[in-house]
Protein backbone atom coordinates (compact mmCIF):
# COMPACT_ATOMS: atom_id res chain seq x y z
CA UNK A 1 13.17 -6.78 1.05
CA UNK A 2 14.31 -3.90 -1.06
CA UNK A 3 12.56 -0.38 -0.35
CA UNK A 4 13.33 2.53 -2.83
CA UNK A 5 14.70 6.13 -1.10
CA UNK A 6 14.52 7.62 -4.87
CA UNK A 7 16.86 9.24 -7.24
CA UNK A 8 18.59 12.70 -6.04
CA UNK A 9 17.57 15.33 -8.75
CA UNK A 10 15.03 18.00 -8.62
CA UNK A 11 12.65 15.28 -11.19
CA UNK A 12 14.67 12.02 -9.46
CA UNK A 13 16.83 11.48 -12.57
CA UNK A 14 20.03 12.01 -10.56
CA UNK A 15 23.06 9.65 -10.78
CA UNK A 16 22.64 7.58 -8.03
CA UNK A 17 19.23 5.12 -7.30
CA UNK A 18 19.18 4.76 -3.43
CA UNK A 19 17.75 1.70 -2.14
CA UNK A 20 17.42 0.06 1.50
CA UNK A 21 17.84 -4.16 1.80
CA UNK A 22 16.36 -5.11 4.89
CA UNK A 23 16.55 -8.94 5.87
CA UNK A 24 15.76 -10.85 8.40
CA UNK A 25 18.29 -13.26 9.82
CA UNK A 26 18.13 -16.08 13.03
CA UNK A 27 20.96 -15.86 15.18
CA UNK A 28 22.65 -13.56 17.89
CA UNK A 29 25.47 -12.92 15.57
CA UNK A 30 25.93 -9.71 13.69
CA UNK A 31 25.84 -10.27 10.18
CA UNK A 32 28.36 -9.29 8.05
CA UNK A 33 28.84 -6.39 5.39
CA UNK A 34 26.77 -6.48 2.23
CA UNK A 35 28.33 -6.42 -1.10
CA UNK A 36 27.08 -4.39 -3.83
CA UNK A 37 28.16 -4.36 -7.77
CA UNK A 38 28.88 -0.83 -8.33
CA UNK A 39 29.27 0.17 -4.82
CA UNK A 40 33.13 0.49 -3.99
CA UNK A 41 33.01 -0.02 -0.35
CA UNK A 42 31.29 -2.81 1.50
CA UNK A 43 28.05 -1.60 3.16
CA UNK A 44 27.46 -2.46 6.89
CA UNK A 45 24.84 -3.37 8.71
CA UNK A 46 22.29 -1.88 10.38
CA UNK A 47 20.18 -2.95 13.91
CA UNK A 48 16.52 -2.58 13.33
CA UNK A 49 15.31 -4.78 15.79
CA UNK A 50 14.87 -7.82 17.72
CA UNK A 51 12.78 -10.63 18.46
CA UNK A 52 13.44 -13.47 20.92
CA UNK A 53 11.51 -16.55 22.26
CA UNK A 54 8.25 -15.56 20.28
CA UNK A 55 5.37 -17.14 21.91
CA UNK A 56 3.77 -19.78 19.17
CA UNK A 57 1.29 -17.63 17.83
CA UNK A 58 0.48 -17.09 14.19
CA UNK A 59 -1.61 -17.81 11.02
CA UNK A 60 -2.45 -21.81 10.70
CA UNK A 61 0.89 -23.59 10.00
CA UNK A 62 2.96 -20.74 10.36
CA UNK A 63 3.94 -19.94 14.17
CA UNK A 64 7.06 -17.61 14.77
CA UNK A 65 10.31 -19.51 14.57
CA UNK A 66 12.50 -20.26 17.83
CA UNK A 67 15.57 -18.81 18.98
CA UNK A 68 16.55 -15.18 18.13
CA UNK A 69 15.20 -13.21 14.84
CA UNK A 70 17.02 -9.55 14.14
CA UNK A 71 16.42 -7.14 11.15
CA UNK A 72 19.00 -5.26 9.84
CA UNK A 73 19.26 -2.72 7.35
CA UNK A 74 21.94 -1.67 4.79
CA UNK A 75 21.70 1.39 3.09
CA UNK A 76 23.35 1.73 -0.08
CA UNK A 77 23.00 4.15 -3.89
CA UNK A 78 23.56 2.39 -6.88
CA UNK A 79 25.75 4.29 -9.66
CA UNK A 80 22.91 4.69 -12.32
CA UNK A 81 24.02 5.14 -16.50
CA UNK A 82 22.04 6.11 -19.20
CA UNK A 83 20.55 3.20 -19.84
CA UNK A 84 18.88 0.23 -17.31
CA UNK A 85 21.14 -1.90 -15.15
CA UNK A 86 20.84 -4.46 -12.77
CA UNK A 87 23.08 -4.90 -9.96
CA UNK A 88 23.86 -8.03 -7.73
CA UNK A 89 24.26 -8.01 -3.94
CA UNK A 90 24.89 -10.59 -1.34
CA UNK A 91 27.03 -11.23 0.94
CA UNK A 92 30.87 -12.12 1.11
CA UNK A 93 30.73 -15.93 2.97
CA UNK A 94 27.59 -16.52 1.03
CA UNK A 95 27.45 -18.07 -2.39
CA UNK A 96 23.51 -16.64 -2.73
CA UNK A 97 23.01 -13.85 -4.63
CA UNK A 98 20.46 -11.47 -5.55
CA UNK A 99 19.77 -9.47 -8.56
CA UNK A 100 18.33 -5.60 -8.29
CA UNK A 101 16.70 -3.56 -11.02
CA UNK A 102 18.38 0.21 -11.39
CA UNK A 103 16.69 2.32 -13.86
CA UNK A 104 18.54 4.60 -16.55
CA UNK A 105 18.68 8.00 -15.94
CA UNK A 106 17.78 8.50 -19.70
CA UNK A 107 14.50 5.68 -19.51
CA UNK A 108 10.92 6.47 -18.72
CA UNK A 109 9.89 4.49 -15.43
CA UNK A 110 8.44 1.23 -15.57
CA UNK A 111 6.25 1.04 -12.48
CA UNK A 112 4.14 -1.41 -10.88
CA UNK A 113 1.13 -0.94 -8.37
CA UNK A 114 -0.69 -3.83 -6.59
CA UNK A 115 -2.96 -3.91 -3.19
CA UNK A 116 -4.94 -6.35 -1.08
CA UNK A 117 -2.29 -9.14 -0.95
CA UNK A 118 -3.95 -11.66 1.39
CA UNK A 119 -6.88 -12.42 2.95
CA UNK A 120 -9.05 -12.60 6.04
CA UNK A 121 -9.72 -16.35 5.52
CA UNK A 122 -6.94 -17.70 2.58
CA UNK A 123 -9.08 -20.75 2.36
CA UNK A 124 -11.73 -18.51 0.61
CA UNK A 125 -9.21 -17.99 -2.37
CA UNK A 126 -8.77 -21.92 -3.00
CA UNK A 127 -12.72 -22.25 -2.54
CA UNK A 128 -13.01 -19.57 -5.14
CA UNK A 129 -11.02 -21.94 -7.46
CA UNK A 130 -8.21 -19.45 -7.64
CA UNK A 131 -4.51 -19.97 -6.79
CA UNK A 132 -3.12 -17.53 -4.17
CA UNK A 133 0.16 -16.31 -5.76
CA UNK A 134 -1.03 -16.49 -9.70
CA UNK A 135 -0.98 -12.63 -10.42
CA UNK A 136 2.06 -12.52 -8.28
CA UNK A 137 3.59 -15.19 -10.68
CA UNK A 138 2.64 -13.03 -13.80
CA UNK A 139 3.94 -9.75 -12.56
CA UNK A 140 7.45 -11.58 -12.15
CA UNK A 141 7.30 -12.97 -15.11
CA UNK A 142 6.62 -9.70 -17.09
CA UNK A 143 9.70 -8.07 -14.49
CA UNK A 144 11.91 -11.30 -15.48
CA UNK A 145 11.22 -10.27 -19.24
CA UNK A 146 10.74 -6.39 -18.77
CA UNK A 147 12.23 -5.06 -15.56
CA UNK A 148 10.37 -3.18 -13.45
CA UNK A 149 11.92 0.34 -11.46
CA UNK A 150 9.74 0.17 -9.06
CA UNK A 151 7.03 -1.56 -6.86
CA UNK A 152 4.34 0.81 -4.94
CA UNK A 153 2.24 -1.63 -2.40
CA UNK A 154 -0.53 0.42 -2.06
CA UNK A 155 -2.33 -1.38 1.30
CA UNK A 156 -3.69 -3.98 2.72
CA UNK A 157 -0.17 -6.24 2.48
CA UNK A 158 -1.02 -8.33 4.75
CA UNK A 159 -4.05 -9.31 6.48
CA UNK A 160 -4.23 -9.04 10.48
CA UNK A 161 -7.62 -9.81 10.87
CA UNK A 162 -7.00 -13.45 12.39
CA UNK A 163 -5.65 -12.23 15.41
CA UNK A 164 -8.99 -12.33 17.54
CA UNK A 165 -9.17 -16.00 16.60
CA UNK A 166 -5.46 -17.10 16.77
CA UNK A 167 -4.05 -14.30 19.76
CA UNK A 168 -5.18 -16.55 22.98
CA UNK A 169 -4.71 -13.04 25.34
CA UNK A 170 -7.75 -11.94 22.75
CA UNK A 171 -10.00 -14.94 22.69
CA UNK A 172 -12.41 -13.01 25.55
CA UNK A 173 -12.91 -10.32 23.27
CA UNK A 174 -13.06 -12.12 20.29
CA UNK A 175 -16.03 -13.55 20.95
CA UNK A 176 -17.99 -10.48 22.50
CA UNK A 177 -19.91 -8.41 19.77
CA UNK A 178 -17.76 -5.62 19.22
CA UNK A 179 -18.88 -2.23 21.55
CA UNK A 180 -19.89 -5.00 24.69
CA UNK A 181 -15.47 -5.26 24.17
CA UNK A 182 -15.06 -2.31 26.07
CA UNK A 183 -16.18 -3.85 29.67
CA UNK A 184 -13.48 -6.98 29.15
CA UNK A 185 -10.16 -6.91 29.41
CA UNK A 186 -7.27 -8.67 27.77
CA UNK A 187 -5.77 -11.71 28.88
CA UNK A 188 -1.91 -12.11 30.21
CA UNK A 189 0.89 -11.65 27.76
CA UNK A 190 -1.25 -9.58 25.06
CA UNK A 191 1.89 -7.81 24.01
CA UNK A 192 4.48 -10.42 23.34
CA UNK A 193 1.50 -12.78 22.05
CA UNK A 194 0.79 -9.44 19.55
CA UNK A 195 4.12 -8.65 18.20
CA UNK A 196 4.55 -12.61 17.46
CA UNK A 197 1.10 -12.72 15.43
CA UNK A 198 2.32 -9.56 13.25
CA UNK A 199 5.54 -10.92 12.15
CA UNK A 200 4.22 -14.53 11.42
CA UNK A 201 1.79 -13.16 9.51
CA UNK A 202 4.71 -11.10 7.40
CA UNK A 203 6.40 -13.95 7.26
CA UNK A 204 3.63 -15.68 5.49
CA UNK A 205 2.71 -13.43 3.58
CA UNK A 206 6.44 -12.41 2.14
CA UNK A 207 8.02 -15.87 2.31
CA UNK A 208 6.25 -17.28 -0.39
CA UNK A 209 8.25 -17.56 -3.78
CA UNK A 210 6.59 -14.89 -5.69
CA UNK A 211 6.30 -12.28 -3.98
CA UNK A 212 9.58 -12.71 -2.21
CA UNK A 213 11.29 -12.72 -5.43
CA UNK A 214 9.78 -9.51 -6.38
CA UNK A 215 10.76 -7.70 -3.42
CA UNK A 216 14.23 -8.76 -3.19
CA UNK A 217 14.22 -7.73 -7.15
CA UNK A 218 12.58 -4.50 -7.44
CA UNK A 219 12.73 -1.80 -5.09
CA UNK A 220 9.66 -0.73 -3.29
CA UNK A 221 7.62 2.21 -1.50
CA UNK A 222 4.93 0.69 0.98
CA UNK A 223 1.25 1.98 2.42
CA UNK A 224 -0.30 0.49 5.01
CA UNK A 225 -4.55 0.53 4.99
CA UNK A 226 -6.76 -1.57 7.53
CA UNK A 227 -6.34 -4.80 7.14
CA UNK A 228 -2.30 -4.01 8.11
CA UNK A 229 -3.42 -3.49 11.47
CA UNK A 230 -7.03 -4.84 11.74
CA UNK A 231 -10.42 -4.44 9.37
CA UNK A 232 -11.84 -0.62 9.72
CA UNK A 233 -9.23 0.39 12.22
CA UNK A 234 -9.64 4.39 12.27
CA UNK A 235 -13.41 3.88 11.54
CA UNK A 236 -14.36 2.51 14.79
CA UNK A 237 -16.02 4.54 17.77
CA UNK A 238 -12.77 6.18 19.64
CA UNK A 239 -13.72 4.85 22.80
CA UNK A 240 -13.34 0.98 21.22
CA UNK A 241 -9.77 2.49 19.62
CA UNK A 242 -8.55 3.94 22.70
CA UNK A 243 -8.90 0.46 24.97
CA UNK A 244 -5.93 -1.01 26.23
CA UNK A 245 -6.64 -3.96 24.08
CA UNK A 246 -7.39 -2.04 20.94
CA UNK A 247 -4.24 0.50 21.56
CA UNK A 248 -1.64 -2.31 22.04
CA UNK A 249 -3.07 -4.03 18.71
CA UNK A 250 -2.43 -0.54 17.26
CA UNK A 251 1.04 -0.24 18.69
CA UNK A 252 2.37 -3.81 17.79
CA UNK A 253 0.61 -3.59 13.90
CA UNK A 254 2.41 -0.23 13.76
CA UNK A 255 5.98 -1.07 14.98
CA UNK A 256 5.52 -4.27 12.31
CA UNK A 257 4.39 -1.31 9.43
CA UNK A 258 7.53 0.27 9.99
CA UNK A 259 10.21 -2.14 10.53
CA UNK A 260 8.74 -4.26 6.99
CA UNK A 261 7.33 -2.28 4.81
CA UNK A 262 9.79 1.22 5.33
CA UNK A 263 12.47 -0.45 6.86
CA UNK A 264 12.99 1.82 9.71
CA UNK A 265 14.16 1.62 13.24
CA UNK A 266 12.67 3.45 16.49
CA UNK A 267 14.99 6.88 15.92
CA UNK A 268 16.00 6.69 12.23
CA UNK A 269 13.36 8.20 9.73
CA UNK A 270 13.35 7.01 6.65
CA UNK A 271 14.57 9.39 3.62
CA UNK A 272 11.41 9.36 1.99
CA UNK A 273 9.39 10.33 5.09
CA UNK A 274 7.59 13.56 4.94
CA UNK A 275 6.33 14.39 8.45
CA UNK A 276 8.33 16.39 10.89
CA UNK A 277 7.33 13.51 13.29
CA UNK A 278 5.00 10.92 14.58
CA UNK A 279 2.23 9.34 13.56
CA UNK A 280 2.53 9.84 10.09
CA UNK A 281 3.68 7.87 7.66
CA UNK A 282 3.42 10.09 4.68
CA UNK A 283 6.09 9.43 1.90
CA UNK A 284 7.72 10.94 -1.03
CA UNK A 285 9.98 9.90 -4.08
CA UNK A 286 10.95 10.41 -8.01
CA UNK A 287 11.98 8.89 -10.52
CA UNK A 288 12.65 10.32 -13.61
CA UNK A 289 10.18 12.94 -13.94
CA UNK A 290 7.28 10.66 -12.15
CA UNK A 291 6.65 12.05 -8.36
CA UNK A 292 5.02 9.67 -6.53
CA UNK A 293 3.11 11.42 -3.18
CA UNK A 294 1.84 8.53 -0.53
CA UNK A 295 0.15 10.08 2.40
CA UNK A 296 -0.81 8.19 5.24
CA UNK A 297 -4.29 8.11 5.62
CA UNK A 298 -4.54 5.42 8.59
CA UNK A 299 -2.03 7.21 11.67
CA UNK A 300 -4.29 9.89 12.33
CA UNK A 301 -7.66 8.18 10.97
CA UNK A 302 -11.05 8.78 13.40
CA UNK A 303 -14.66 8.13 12.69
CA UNK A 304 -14.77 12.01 11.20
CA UNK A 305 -11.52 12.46 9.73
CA UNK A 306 -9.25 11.15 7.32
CA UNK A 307 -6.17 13.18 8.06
CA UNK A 308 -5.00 15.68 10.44
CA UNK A 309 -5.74 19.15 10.35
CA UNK A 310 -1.37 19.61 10.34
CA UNK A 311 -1.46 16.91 7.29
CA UNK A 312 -4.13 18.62 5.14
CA UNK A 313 -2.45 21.96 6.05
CA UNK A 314 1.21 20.76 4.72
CA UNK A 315 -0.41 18.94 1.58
CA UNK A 316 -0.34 21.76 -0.69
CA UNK A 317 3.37 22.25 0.00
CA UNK A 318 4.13 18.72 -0.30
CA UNK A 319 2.83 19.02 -3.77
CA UNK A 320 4.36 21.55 -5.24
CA UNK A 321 7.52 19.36 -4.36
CA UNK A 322 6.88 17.79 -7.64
CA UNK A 323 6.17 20.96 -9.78
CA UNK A 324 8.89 20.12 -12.45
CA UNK A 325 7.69 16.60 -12.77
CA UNK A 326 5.83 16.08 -15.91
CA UNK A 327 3.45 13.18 -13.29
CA UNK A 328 2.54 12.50 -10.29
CA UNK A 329 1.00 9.21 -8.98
CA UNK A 330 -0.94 10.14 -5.81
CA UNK A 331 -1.27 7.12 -3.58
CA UNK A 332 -4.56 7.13 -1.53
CA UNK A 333 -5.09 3.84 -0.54
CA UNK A 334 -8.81 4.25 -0.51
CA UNK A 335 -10.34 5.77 -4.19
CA UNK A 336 -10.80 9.42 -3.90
CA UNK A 337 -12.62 9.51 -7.81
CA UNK A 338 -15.51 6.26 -6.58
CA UNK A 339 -19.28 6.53 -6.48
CA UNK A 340 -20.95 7.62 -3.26
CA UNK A 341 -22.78 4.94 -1.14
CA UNK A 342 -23.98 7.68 1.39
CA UNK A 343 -27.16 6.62 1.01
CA UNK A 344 -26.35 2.98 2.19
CA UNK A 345 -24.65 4.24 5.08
CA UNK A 346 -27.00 6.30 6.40
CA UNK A 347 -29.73 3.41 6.04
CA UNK A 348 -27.10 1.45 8.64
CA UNK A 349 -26.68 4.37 11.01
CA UNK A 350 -30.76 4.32 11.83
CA UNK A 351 -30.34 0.43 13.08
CA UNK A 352 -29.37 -0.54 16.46
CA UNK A 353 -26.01 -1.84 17.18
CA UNK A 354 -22.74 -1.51 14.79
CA UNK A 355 -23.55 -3.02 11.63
CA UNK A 356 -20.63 -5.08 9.46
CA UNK A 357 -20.35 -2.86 6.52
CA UNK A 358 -21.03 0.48 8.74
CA UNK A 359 -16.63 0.93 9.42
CA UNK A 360 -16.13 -0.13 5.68
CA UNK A 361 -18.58 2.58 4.40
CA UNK A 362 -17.09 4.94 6.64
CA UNK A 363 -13.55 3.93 5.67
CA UNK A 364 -14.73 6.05 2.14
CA UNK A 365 -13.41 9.11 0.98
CA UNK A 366 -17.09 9.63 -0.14
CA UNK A 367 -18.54 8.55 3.07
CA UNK A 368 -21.09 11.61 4.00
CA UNK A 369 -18.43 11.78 7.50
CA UNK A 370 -15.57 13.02 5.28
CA UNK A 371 -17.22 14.97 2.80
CA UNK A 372 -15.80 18.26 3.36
CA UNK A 373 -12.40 16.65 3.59
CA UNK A 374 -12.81 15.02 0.37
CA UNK A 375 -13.74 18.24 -1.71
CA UNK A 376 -10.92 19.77 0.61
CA UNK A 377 -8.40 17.51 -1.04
CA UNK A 378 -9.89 17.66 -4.66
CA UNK A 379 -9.95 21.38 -4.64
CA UNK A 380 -5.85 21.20 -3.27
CA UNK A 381 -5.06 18.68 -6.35
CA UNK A 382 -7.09 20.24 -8.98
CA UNK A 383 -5.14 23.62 -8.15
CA UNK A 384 -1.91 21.98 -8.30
CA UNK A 385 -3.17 20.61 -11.74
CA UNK A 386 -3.67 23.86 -13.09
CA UNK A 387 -1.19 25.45 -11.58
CA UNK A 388 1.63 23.68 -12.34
CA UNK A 389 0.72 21.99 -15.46
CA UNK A 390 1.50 18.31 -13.89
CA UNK A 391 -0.74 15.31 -14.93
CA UNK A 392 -2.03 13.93 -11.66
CA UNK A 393 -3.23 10.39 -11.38
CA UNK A 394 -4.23 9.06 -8.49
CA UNK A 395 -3.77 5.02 -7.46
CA UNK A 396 -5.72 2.92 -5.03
CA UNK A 397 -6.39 -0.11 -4.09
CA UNK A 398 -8.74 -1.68 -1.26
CA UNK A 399 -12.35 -2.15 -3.06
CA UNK A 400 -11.13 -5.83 -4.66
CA UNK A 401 -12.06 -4.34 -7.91
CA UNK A 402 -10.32 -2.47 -11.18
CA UNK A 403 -11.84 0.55 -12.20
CA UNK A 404 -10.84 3.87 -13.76
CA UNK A 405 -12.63 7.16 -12.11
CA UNK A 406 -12.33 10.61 -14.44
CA UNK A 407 -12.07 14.17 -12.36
CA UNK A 408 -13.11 16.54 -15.57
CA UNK A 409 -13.07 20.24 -16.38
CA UNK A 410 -12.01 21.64 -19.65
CA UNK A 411 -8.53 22.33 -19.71
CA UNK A 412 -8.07 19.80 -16.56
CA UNK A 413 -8.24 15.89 -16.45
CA UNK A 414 -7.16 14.21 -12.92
CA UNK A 415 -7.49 9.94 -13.03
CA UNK A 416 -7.74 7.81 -10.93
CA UNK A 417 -6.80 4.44 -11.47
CA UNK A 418 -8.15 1.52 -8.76
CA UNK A 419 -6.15 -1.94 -8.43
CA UNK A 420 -7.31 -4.38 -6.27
CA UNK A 421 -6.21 -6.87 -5.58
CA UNK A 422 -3.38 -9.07 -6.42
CA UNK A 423 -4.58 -12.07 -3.91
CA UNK A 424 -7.64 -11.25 -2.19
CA UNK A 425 -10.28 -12.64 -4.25
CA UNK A 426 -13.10 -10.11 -6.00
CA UNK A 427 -16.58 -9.51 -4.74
CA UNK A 428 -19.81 -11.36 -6.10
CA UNK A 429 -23.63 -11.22 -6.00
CA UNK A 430 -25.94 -8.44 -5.81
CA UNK A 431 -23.62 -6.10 -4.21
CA UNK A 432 -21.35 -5.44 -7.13
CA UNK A 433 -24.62 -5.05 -9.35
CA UNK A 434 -25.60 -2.45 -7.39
CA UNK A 435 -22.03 -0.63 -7.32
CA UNK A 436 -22.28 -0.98 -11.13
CA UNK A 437 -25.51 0.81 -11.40
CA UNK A 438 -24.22 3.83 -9.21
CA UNK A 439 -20.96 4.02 -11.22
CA UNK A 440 -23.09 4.75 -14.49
CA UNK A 441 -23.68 8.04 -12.96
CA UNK A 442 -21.90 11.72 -13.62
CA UNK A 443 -22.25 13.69 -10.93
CA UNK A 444 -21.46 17.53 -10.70
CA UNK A 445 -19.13 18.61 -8.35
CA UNK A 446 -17.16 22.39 -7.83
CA UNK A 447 -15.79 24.75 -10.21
CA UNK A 448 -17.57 23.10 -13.82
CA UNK A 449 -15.77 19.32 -12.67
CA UNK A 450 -17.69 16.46 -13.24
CA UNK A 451 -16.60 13.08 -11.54
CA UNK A 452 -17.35 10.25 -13.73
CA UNK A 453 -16.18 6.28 -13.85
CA UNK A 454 -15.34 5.07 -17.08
CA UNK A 455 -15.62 1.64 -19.48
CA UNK A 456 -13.57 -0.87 -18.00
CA UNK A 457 -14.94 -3.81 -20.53
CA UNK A 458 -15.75 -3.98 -24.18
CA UNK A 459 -19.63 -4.01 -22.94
CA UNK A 460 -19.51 -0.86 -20.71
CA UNK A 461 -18.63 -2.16 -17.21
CA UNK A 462 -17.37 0.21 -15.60
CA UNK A 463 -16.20 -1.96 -12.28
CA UNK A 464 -14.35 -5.03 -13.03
CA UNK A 465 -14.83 -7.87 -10.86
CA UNK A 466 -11.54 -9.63 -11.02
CA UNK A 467 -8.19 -9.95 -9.62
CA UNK A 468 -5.59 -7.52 -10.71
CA UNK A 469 -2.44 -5.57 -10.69
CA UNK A 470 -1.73 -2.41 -12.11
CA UNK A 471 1.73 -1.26 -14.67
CA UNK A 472 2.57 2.32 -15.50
CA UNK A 473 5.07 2.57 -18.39
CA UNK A 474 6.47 5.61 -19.11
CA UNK A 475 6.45 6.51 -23.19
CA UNK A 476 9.04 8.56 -25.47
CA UNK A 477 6.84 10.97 -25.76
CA UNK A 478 5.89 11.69 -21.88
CA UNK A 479 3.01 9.76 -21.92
CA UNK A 480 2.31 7.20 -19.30
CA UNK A 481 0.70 3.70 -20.83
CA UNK A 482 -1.45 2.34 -17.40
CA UNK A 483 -2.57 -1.29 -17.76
CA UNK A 484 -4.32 -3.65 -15.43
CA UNK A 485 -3.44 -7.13 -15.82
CA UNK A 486 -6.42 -9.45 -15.16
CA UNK A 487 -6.95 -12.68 -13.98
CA UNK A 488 -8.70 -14.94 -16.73
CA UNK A 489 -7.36 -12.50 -19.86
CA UNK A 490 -4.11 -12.36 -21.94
CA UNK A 491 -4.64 -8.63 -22.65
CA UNK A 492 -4.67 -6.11 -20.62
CA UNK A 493 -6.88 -3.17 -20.37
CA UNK A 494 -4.91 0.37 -21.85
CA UNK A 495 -5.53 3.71 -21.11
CA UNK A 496 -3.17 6.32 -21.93
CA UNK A 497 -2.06 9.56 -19.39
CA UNK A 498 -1.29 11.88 -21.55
């Protein structure tokens, strides 16, 4: 698994493309160096961290392997030229070897965004008539034929949500309704039974052909949303988060976060971390005049809040890291630029009990619980915008829809751009009819902005119900070319960033 640390540079077109491998190997034995074209000296290895004896718990067919699994890191910068490059890597004693993409310091960034790459239930995707890995097939196609610089996973990688059924410790709980949890406990062994159900369900989700080849191709910056750790966790009520059950699923979802999708150990922050220190997860790179900005809107998540008061308080500072980029792809992993279902959620909060959709409706930037915070953010970004003269564009994934959301103002244009998702199959019925209807809407917002969704179809649809995955290609002229590549089409749907 390859995760980018950027280009050094004050636009990330420095000489050097940094890059972390982190693999995961059986055995006691240390492994040995890595070897790296370009890279004079051999690169050691790295301790990340160990697993041992796993108790056989994970998704169906897929319990944790026996014996001893490590991770280990090597840490490397690949001499960039002018032009693209590719550079193998592998080890000495091993005739295997694998191939990375490096991106010229004189080419515009190819980029690729996906989200949502699971399931709760994967039999749902073969009832649905659709084949798990197919978009995952076509995006390494178009990278076999077109490489791409980099990969940004934009949440939901995984899906954790099995756990209450498959985690014996949790079968008590699983089957109480969900605030009558708080008077059980736990049964024995909830930890080790935990950490063994998070990295079986990595290695389920990663070890399949497609995907793996991607990430051992193209280097990549990870998010985590929900479904990483479990469906609506940060929306809950904080006494349900702050169980010991609920904690040590928090603690063992987190530890698996970090150790797969940054690649970093207990003591060793990552170099594209942002926060002083824990629990964030915020992240920064570029590339070639692109800035992408990834803040981590799940460590510090509560029923009324999306971030911290310290993380909305560095946020303007973080961007104006990326005032000499000519772009900046914001990664929220829930839409910021979406219609409103306020109305909706308010109609659940007058029932008794907690309603299904009430944690998913709160999980929304527009959710009536974070609307302060929202306009908070969209006032920061739309200052930076004018300010500094950088094209913002915001990516998301997480609704299982594409869609294309407009933050206007003459003089002033912020996008956002929603991708989701590359496996988790797209919503149907009466509910997406009557997201449709409220994305026809402009609504008014601060300042002479209007927020507005736009055409996603050749008749008008502004919400596309389909599997997809999202490609930013950088143009001679500045320009970024976005396209979403969708299930069932040949052609994918353009806009332009200009």
């Amino acid at each position: 698994m390859l995760r980018a640390r950027g280009a050094q540079g004050a636009t990330g077109s420095g000489q050097r493309w940094r890059v972390s491998a982190v693999f995961l190997l059986a055995g006691d034995a240390e492994p040995p160096d890595l070897r790296v074209e370009g890279v004079g000296l051999a690169v050691p290895p790295r301790f990340l961290h160990e697993w041992k004896d796993m108790p056989p718990v994970g998704p169906v067919g897929v319990p944790c392997p026996p014996g001893t699994l490590r991770l280990w890191r090597y840490d490397f910068a690949v001499p960039r030229g002018l032009q693209d490059g590719r550079a193998t890597y592998g080890f000495a004693d091993d005739e295997r070897r694998w191939m990375l993409s490096v991106p010229g310091t004189a080419i515009a960034p190819r980029i690729g965004f996906v989200s949502c790459g699971g399931c709760e239930d994967e039999d749902s995707i073969e009832a649905a008539g659709l084949r798990r890995n197919a978009l995952w097939a076509r995006l390494l196609g178009r990278h076999r034929s077109n490489p791409i610089h980099l990969l940004l996973m934009g949440g939901d990688q995984v899906y954790a949500d099995g756990l209450w059924e498959r985690v014996p410790a949790l079968r008590s709980l699983s089957e109480a309704k969900l605030m009558k949890r708080l008077g059980l406990s736990a049964g024995p062994d909830l930890t080790a039974q935990l950490n063994a159900w998070y990295l079986a369900t990595y290695l389920h989700a990663w070890t399949q052909a497609e995907p793996a080849a991607l990430q051992s191709g193209v280097a990549s910056l990870c998010m985590w949303d929900d479904h990483d750790i479990i469906d609506g966790w940060g929306s809950h009520p904080p006494e349900l988060l702050d169980s010991p059950a609920y904690r040590a699923i928090y603690e063992a979802a987190r530890r698996a976060f970090r150790l797969f999708q940054i690649g970093m150990g207990d003591d060793d922050p990552a170099d594209t971390l942002l926060a002083d220190g824990p629990p964030s997860f915020s992240q920064a790179l570029m590339l070639n005049g692109v800035g992408v900005l990834a803040p981590d809107l799940r460590s510090e998540r509560t029923e009324d809040r999306v971030m911290s008061p310290q993380t909305l308080a560095a946020l303007p500072e973080w961007l104006d890291r990326f005032a000499s980029c000519r772009h900046l792809l914001l990664m929220s992993s829930v839409p910021l630029i979406f219609p409103g279902f306020g109305l909706a959620e308010r109609f659940l909060n007058l029932l008794p009990g907690r309603q299904a959709m009430e944690d998913d409706l709160r999980d929304q930037w527009r959710s009536p619980a974070h609307r302060e915070e929202w306009l908070r953010v969209l006032r920061m970004l739309t200052d930076f915008a004018r300010r500094s003269g950088v094209r913002v564009t915001i990516l998301s994934g997480e609704v299982h829809l594409a869609a294309h959301g407009m933050l206007a103002s003459p003089g002033l244009r912020i996008r956002q751009f929603v991708s989701s998702g590359i496996v988790h199959p797209p919503p149907e019925g009466f509910g997406v009819s009557v997201m449709e209807r409220l994305a026809g809407r402009r609504e008014s917002l601060f300042d002479r902005l209007a927020l507005s969704m736009e055409p996603m179809d050749a008749d008008g649809s502004r919400l596309l119900a389909k599997r997809n995955y999202l490609t930013l290609t950088g143009q001679d002229n500045g320009d970024l070319l976005a396209e979403w590549h969708i299930e069932g089409r040949d052609d994918p749907w353009t806009v332009t960033v200009a």
